[in-house]
PDB file of N, CA and C in Angstrom:
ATOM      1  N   UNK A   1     -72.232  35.465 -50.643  1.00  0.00           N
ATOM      2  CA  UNK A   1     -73.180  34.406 -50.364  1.00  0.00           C
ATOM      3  C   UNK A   1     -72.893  33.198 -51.250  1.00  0.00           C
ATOM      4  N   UNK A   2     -72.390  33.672 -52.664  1.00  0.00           N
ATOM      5  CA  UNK A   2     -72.014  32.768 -53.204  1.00  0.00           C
ATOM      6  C   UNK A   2     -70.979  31.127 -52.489  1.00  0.00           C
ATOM      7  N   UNK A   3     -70.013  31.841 -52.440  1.00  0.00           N
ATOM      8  CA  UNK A   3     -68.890  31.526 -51.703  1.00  0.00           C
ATOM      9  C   UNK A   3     -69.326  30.463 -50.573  1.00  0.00           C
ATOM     10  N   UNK A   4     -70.429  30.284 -50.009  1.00  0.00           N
ATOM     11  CA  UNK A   4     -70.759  29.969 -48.833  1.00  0.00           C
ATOM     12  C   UNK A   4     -72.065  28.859 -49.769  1.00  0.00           C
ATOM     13  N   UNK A   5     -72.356  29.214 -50.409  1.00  0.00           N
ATOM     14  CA  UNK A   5     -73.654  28.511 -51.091  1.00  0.00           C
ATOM     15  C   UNK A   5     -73.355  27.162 -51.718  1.00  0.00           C
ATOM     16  N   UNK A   6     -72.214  27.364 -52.746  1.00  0.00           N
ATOM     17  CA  UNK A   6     -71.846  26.557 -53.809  1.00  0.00           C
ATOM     18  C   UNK A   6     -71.797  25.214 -53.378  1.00  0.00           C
ATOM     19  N   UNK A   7     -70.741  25.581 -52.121  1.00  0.00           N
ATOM     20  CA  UNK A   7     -69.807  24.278 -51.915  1.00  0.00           C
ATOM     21  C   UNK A   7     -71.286  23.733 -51.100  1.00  0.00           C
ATOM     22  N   UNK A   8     -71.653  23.589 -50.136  1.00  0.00           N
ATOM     23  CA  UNK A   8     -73.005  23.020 -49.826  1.00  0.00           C
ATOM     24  C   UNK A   8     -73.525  22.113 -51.002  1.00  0.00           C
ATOM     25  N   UNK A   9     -74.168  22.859 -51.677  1.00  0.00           N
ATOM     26  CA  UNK A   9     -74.704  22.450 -53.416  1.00  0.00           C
ATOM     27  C   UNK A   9     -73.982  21.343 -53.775  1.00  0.00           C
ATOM     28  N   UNK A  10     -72.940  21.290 -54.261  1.00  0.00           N
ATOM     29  CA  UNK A  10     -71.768  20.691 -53.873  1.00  0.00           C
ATOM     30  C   UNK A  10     -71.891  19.332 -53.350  1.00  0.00           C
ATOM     31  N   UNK A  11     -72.014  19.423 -52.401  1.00  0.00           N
ATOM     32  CA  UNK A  11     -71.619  18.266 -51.657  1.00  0.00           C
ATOM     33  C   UNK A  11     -72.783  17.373 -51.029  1.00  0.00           C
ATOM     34  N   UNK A  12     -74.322  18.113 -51.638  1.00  0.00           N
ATOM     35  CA  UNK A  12     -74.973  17.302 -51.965  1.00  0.00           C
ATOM     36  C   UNK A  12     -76.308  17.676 -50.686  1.00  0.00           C
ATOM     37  N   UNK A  13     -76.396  18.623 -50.122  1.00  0.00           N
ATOM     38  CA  UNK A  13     -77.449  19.452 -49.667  1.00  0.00           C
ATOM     39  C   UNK A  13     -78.298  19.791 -49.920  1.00  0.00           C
ATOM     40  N   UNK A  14     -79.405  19.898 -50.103  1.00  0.00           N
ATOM     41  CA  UNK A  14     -80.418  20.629 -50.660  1.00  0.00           C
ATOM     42  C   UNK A  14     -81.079  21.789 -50.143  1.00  0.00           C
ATOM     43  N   UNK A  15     -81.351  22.675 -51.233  1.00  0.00           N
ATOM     44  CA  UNK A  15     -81.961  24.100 -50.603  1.00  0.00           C
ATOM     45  C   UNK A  15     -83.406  23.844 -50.850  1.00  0.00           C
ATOM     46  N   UNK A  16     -83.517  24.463 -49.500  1.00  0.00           N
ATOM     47  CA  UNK A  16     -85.475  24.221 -49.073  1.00  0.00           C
ATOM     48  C   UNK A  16     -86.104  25.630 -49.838  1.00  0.00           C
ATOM     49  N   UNK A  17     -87.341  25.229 -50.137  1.00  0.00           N
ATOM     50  CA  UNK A  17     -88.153  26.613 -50.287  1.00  0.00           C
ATOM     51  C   UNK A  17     -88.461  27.153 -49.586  1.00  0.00           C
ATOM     52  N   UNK A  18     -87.778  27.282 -48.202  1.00  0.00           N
ATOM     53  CA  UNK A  18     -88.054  28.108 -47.425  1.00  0.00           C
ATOM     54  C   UNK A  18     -86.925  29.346 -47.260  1.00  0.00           C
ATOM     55  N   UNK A  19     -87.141  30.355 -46.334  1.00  0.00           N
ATOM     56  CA  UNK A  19     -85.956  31.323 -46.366  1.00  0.00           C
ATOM     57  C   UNK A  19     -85.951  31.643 -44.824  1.00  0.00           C
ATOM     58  N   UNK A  20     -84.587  32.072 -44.448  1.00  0.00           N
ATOM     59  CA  UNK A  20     -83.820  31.898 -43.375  1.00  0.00           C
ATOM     60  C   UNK A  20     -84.889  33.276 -42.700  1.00  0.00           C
ATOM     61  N   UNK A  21     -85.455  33.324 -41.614  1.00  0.00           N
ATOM     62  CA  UNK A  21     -86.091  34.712 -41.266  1.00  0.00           C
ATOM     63  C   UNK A  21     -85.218  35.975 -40.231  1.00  0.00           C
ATOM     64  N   UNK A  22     -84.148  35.634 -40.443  1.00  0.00           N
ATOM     65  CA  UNK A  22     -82.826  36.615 -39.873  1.00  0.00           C
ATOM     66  C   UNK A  22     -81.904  37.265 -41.275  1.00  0.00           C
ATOM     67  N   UNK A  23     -81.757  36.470 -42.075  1.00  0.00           N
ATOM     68  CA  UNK A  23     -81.056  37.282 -42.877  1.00  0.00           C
ATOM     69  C   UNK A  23     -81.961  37.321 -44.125  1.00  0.00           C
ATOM     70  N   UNK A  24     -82.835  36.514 -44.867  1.00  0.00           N
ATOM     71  CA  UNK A  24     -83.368  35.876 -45.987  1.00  0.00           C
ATOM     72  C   UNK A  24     -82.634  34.937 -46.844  1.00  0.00           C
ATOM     73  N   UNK A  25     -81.588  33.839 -46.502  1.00  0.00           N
ATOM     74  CA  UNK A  25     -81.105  32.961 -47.548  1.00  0.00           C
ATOM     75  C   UNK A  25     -81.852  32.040 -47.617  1.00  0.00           C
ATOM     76  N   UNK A  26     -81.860  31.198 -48.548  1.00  0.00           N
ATOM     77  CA  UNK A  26     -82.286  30.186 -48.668  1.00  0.00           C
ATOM     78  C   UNK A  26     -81.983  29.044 -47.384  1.00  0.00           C
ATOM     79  N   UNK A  27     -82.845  28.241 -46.674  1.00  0.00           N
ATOM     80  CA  UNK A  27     -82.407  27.573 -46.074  1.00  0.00           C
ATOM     81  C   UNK A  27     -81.883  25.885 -46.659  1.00  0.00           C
ATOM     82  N   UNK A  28     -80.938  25.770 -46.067  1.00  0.00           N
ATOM     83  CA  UNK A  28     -80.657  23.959 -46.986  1.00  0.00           C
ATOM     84  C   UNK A  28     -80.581  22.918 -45.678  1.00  0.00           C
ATOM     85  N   UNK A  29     -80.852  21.631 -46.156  1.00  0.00           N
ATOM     86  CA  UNK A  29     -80.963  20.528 -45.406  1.00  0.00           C
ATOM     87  C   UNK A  29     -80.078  19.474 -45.748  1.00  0.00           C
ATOM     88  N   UNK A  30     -79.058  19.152 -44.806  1.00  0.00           N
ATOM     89  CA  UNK A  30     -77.944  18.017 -45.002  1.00  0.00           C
ATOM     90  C   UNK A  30     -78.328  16.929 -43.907  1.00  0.00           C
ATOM     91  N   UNK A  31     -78.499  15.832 -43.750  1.00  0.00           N
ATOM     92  CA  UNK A  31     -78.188  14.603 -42.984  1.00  0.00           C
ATOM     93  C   UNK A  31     -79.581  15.257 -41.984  1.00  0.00           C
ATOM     94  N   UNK A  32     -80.170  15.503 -42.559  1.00  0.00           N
ATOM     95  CA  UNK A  32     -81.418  15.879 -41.624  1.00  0.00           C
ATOM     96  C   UNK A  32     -81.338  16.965 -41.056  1.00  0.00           C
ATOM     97  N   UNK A  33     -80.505  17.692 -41.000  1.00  0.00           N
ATOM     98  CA  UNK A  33     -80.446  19.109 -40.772  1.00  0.00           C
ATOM     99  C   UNK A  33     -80.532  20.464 -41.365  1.00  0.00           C
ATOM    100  N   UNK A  34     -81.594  21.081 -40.596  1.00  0.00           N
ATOM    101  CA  UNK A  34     -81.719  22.288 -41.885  1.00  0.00           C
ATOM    102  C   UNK A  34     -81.562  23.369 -41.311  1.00  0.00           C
ATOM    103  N   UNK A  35     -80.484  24.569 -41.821  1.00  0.00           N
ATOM    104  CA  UNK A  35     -79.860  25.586 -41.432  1.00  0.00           C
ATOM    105  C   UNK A  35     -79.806  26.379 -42.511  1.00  0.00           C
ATOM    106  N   UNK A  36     -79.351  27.702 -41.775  1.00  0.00           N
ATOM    107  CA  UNK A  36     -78.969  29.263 -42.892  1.00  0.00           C
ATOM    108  C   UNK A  36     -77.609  28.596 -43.165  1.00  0.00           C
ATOM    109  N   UNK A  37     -77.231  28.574 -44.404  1.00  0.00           N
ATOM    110  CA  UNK A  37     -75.350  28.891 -44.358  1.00  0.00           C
ATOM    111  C   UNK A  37     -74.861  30.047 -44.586  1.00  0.00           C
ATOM    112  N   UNK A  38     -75.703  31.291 -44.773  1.00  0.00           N
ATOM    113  CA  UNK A  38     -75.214  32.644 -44.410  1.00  0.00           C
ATOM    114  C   UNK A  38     -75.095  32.807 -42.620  1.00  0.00           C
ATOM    115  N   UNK A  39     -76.055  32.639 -41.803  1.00  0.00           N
ATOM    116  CA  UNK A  39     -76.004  33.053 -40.173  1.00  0.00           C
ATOM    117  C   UNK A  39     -74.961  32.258 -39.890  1.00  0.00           C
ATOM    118  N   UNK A  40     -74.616  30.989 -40.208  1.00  0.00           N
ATOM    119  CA  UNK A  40     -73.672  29.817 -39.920  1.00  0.00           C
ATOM    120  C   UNK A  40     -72.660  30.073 -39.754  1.00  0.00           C
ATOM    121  N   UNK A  41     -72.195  31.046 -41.521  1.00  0.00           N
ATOM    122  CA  UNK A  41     -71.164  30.742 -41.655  1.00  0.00           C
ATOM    123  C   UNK A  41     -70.662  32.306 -40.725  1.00  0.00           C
ATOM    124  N   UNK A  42     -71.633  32.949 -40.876  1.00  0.00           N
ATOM    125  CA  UNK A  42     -71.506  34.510 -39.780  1.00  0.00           C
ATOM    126  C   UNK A  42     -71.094  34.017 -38.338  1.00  0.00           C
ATOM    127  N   UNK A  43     -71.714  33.099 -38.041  1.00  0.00           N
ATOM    128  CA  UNK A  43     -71.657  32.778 -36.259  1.00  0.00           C
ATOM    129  C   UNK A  43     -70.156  32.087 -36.239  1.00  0.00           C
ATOM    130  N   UNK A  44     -69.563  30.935 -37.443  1.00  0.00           N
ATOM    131  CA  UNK A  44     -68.315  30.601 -37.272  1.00  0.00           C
ATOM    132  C   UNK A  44     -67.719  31.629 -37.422  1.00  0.00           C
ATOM    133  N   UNK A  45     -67.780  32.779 -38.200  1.00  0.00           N
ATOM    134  CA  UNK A  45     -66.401  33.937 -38.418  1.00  0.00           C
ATOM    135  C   UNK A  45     -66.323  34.633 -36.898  1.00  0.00           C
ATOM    136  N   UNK A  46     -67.572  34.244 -35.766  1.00  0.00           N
ATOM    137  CA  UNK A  46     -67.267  35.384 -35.195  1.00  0.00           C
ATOM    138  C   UNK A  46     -66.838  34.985 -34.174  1.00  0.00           C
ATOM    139  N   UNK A  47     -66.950  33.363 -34.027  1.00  0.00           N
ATOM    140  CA  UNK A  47     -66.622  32.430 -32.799  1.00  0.00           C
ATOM    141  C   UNK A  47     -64.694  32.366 -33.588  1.00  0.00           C
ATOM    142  N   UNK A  48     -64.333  32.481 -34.740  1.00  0.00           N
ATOM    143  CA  UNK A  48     -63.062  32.375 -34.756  1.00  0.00           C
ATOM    144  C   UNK A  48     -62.320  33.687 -34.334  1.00  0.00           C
ATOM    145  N   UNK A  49     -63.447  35.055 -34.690  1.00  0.00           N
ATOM    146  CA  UNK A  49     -62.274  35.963 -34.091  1.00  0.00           C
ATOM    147  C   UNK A  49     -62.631  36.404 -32.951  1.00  0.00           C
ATOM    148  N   UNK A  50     -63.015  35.393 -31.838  1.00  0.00           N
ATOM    149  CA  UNK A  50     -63.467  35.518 -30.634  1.00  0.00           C
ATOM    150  C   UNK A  50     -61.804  34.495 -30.081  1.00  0.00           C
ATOM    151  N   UNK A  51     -61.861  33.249 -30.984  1.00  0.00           N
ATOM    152  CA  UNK A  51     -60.632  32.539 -30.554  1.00  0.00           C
ATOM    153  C   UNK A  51     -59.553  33.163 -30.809  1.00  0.00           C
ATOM    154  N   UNK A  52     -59.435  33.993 -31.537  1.00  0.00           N
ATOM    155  CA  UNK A  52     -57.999  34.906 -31.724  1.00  0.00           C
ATOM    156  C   UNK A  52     -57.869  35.254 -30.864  1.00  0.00           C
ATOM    157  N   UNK A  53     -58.766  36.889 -30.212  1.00  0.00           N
ATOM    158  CA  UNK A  53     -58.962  37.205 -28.831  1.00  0.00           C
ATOM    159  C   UNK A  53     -58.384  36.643 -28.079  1.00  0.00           C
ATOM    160  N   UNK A  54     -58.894  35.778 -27.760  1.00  0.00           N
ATOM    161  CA  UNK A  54     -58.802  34.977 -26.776  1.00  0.00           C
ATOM    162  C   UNK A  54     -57.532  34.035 -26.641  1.00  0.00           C
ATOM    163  N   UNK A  55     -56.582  33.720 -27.533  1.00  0.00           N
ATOM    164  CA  UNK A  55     -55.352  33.144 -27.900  1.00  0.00           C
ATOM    165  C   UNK A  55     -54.366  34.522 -27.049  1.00  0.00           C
ATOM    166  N   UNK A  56     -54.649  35.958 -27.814  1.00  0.00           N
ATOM    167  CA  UNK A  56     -54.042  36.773 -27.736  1.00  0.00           C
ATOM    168  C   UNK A  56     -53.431  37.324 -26.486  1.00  0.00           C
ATOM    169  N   UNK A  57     -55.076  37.199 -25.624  1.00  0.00           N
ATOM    170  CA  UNK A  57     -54.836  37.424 -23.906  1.00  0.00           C
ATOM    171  C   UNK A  57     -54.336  36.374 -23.033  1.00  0.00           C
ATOM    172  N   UNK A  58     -54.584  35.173 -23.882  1.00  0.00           N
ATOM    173  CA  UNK A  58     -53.428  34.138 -23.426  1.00  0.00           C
ATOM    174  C   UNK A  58     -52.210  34.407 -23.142  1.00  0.00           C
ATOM    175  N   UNK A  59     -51.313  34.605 -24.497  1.00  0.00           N
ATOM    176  CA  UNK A  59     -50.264  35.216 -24.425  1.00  0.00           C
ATOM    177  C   UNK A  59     -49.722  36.260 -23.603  1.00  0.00           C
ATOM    178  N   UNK A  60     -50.522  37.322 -23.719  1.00  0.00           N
ATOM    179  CA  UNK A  60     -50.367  38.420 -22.669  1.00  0.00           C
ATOM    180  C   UNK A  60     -50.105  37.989 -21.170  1.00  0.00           C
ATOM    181  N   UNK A  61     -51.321  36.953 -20.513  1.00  0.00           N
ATOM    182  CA  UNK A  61     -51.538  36.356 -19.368  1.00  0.00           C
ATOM    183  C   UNK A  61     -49.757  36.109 -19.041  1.00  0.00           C
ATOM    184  N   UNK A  62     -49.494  34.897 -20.023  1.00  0.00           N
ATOM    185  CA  UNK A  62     -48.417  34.412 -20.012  1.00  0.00           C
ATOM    186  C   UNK A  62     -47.117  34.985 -20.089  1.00  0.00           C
ATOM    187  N   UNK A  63     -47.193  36.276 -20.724  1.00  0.00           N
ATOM    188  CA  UNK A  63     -45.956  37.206 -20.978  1.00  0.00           C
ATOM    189  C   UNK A  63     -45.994  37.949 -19.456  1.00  0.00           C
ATOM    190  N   UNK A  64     -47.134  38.068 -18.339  1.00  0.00           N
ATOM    191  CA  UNK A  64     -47.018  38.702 -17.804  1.00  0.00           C
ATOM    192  C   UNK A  64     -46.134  37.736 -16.470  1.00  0.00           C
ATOM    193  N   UNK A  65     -46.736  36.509 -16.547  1.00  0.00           N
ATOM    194  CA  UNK A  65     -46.703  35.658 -15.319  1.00  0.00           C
ATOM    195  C   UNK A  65     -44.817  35.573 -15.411  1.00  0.00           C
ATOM    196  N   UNK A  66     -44.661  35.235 -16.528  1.00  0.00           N
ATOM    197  CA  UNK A  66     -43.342  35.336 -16.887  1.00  0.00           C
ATOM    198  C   UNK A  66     -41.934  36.592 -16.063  1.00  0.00           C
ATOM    199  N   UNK A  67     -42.883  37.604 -15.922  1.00  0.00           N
ATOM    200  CA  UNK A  67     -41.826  38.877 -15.598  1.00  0.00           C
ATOM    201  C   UNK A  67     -42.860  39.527 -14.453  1.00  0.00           C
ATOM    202  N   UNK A  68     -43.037  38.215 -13.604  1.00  0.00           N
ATOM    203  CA  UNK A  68     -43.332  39.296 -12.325  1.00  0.00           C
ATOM    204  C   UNK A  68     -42.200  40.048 -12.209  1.00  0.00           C
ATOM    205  N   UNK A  69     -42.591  41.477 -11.365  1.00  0.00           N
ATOM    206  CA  UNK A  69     -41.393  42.135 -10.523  1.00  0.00           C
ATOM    207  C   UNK A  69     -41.108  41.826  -9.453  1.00  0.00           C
ATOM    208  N   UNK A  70     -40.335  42.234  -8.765  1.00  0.00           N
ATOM    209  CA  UNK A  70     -39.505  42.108  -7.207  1.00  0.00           C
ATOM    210  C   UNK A  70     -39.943  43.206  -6.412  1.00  0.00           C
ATOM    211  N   UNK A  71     -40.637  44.453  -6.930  1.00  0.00           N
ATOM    212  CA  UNK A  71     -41.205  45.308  -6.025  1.00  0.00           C
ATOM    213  C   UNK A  71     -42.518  45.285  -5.697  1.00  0.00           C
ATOM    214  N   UNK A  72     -42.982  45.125  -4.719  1.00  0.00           N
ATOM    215  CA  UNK A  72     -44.011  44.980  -3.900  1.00  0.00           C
ATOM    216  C   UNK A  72     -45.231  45.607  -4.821  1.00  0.00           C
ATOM    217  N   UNK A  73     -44.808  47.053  -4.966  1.00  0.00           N
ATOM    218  CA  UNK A  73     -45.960  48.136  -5.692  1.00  0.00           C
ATOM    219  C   UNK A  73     -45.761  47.591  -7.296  1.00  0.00           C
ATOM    220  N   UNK A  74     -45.116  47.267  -7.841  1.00  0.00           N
ATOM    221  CA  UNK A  74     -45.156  46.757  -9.107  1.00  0.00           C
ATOM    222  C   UNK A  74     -45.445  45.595  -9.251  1.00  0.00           C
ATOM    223  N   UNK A  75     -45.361  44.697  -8.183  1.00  0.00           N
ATOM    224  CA  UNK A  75     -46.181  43.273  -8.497  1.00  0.00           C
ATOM    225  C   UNK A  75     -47.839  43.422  -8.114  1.00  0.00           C
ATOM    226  N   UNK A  76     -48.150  44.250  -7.522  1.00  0.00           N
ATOM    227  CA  UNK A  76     -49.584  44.353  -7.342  1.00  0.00           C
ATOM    228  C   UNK A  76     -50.362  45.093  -8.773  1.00  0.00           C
ATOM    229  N   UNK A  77     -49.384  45.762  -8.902  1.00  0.00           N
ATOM    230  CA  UNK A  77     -49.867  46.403 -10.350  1.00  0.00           C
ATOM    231  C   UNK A  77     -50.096  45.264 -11.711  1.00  0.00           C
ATOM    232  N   UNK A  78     -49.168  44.557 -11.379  1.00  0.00           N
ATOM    233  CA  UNK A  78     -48.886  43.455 -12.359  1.00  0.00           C
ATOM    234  C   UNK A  78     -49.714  42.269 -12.255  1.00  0.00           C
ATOM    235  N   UNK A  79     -50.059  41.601 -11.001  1.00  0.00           N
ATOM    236  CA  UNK A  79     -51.072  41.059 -10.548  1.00  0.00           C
ATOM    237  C   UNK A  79     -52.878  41.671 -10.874  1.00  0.00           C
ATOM    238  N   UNK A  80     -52.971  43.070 -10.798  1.00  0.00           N
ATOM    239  CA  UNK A  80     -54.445  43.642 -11.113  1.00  0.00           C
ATOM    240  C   UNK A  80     -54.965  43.136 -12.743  1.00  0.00           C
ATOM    241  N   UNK A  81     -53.309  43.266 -13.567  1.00  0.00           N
ATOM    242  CA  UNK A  81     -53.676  43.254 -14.871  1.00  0.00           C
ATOM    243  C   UNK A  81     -54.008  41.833 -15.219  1.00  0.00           C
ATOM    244  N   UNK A  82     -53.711  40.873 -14.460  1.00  0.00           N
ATOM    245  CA  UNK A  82     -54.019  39.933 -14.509  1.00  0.00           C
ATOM    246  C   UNK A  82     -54.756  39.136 -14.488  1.00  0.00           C
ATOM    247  N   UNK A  83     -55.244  39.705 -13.171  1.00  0.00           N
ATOM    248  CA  UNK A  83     -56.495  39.548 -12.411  1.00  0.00           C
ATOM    249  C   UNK A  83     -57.732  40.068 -13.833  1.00  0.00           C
ATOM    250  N   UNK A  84     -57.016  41.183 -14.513  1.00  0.00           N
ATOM    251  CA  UNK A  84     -58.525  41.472 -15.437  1.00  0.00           C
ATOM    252  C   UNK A  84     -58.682  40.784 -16.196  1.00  0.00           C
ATOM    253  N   UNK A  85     -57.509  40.491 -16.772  1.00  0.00           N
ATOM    254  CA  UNK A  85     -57.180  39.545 -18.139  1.00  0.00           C
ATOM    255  C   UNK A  85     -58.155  37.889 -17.597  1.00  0.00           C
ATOM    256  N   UNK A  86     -57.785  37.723 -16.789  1.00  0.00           N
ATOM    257  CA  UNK A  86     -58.379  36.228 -16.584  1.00  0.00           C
ATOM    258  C   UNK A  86     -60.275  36.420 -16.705  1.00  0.00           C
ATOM    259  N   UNK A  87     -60.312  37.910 -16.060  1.00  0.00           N
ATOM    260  CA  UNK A  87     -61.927  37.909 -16.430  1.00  0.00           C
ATOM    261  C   UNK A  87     -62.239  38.000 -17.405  1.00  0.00           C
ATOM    262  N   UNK A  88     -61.600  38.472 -18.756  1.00  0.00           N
ATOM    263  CA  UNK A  88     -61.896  38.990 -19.802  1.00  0.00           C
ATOM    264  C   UNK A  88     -62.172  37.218 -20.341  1.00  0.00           C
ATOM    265  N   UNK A  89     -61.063  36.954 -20.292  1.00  0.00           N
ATOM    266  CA  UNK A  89     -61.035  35.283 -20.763  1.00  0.00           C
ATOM    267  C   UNK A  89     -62.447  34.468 -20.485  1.00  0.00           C
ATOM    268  N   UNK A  90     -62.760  34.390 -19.388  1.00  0.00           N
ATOM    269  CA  UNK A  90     -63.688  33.714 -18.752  1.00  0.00           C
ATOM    270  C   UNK A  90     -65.308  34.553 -19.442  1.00  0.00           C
ATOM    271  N   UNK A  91     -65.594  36.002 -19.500  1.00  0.00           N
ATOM    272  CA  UNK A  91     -66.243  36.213 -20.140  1.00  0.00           C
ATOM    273  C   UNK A  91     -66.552  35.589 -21.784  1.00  0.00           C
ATOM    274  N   UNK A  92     -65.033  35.435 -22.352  1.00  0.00           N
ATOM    275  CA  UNK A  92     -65.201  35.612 -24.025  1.00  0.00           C
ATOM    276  C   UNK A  92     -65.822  34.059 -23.615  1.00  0.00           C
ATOM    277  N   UNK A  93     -65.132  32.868 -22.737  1.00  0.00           N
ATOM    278  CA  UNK A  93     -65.561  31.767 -22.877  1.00  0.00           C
ATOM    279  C   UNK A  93     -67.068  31.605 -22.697  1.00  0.00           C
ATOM    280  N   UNK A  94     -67.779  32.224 -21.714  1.00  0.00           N
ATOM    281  CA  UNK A  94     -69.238  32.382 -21.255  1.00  0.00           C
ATOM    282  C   UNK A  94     -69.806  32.310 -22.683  1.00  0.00           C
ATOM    283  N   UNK A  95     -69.508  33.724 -23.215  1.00  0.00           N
ATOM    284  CA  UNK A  95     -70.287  34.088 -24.982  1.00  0.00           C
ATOM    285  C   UNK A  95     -70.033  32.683 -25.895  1.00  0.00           C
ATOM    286  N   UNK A  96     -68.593  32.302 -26.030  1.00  0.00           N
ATOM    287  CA  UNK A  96     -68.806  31.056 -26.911  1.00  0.00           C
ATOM    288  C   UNK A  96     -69.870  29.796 -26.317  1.00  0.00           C
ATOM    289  N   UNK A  97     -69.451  29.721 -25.095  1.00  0.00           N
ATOM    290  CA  UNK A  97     -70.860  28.814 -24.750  1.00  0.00           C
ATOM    291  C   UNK A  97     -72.210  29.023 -25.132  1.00  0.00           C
ATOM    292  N   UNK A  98     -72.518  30.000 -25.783  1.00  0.00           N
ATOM    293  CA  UNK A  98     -73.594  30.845 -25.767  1.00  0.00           C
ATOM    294  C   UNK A  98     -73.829  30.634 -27.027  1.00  0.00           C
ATOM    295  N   UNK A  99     -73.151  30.465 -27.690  1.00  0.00           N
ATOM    296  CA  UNK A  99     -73.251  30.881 -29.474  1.00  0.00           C
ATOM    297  C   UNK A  99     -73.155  29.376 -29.951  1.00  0.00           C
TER     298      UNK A  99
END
């Protein structure tokens, strides 16, 4: 919590006497805004390893489109995985909209 506290402090934020009612931190107020920087900094760690994810099945997408096959029964196979992968994508994007 430290870690996440200081630099705020720092840079010239102030912590309210109030406390965050999801985790209990202190809440602080910058430029008129007042937030947890514990839930904050929780919701950025989880929206970044949501973008990893999501980089990852990129790649995959792309490694696949790359080496279709020439056989009928193996491009449909190859096409299904695809077909999931793009939903998976479109889901993770839904959740970041969300968050």
């Amino acid at each position: 919590m430290r870690t996440v506290i200081m630099p705020l402090m720092l840079s010239g934020a102030k912590m309210l006497d109030r406390h965050c009612p999801v985790c209990g931190s202190p809440l602080f107020e910058k430029n008129g805004r007042v937030f947890c920087p514990v839930c904050e900094h929780r919701k950025n760690m989880e929206k970044a390893s949501r973008k990893g994810v999501e980089e990852r099945l990129i790649e995959k997408l792309e490694d696949l489109a790359n080496s279709l096959p020439e056989d009928l029964e193996e491009l449909e196979k190859h096409l299904k995985v695809m077909e999931r992968i793009v939903e998976l994508l479109e889901r993770y994007r839904k959740l970041e909209g969300e968050v």
